[in-house]
C-alpha atoms as a PDB file:
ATOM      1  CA  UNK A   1      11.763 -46.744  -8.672  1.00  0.00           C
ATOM      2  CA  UNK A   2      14.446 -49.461  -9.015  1.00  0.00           C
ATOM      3  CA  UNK A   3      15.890 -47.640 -12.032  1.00  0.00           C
ATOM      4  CA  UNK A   4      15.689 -44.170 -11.255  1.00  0.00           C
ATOM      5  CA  UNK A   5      17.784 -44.883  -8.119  1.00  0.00           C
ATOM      6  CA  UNK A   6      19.881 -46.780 -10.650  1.00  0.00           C
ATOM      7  CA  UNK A   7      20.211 -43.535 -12.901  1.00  0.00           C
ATOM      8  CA  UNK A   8      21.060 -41.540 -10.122  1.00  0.00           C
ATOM      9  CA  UNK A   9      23.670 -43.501  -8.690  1.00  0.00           C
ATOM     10  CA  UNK A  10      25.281 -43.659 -11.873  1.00  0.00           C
ATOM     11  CA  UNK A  11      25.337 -39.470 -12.156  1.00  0.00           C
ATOM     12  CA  UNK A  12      26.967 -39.445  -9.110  1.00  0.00           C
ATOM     13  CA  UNK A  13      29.561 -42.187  -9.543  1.00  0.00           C
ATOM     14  CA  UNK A  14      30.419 -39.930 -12.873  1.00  0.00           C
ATOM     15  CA  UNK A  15      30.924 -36.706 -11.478  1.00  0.00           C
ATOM     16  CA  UNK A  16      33.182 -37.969  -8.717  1.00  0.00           C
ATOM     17  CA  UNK A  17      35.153 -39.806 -11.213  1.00  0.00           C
ATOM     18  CA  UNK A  18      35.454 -36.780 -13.715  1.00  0.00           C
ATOM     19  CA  UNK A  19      36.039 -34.817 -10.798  1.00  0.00           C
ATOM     20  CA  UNK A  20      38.940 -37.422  -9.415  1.00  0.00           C
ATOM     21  CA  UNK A  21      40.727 -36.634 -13.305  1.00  0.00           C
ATOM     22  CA  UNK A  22      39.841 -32.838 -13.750  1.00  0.00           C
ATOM     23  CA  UNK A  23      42.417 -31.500 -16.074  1.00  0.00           C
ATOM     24  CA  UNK A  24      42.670 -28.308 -13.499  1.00  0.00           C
ATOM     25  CA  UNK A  25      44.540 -28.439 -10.382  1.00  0.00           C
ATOM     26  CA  UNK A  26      43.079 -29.498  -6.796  1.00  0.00           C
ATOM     27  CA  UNK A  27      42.785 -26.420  -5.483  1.00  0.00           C
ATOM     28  CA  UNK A  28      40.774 -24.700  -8.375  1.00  0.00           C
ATOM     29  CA  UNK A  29      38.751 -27.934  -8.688  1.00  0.00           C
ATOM     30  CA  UNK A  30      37.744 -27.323  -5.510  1.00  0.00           C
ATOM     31  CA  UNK A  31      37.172 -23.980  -5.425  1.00  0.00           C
ATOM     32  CA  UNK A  32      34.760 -24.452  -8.646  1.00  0.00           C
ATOM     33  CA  UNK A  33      32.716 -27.251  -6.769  1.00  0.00           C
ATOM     34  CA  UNK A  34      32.394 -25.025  -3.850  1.00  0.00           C
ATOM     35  CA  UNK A  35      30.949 -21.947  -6.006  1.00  0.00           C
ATOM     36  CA  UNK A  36      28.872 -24.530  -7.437  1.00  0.00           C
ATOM     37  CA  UNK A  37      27.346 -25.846  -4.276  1.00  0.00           C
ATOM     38  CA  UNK A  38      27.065 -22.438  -2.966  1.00  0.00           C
ATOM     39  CA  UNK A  39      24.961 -21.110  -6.123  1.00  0.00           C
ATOM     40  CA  UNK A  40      22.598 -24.580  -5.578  1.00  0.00           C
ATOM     41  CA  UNK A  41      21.948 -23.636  -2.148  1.00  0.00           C
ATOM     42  CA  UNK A  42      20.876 -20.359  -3.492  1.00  0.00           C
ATOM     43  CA  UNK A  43      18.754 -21.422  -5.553  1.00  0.00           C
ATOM     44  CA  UNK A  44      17.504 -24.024  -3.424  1.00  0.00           C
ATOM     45  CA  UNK A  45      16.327 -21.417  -0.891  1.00  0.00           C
ATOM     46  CA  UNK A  46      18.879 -22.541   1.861  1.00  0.00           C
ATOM     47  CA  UNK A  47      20.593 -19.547   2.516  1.00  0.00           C
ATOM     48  CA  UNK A  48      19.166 -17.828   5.182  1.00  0.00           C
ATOM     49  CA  UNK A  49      20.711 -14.310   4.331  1.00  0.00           C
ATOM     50  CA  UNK A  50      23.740 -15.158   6.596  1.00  0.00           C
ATOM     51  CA  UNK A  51      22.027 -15.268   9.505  1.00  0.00           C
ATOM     52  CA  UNK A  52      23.818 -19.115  10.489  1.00  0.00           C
ATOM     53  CA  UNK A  53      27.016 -18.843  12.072  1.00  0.00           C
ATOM     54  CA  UNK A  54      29.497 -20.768   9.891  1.00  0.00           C
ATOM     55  CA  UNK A  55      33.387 -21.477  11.091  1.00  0.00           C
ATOM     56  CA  UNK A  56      35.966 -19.061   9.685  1.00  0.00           C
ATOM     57  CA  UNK A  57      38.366 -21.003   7.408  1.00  0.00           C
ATOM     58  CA  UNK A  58      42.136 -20.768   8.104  1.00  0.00           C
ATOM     59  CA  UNK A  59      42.425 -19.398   4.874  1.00  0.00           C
ATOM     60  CA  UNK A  60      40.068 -17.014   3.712  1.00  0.00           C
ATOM     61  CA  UNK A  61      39.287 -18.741   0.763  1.00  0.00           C
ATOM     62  CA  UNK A  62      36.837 -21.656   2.247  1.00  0.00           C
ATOM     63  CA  UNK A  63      39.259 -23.833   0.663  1.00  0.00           C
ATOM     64  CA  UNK A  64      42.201 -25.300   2.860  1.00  0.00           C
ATOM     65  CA  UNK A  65      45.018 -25.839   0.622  1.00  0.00           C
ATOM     66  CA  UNK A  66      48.256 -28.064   1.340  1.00  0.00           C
ATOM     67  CA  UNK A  67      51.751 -26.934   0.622  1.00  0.00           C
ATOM     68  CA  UNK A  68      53.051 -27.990  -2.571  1.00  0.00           C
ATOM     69  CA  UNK A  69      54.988 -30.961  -3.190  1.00  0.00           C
ATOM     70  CA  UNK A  70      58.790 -30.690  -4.733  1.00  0.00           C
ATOM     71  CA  UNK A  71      58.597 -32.696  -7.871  1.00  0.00           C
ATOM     72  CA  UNK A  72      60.155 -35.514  -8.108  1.00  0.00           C
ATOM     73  CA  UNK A  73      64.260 -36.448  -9.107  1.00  0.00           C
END
């Protein structure tokens, strides 16, 4: 049992890190997790057909976005 927690500790350490140095920018990183997380719930059986009441996001897009930095002088 000892290792298979082991195993899947280590997954999960590597997809945060690859996700922390995604060659993509923030906001389609996160966009592409989100799709991803909505297609496992799907397939997972946890949609309920839209019959939960979730928040609607300030910007449409479920992803909040900040305002872009001026690069640096």
């Amino acid at each position: 049992m000892g290792y298979l927690r082991g195993v899947v500790h280590g997954a999960l350490l590597g997809v945060c890190l690859g996700l922390l140095y995604a060659p993509e920018a923030g906001i389609v990183t996160r966009r592409r997790v989100t799709h991803w997380l909505q297609e496992a719930e799907g397939v997972l059986g946890g949609s309920s057909g839209g019959s939960e009441r979730r928040a609607p996001s300030p910007s449409g897009s479920g992803v909040a976005s900040r305002p872009k930095r001026a690069p640096a002088s």
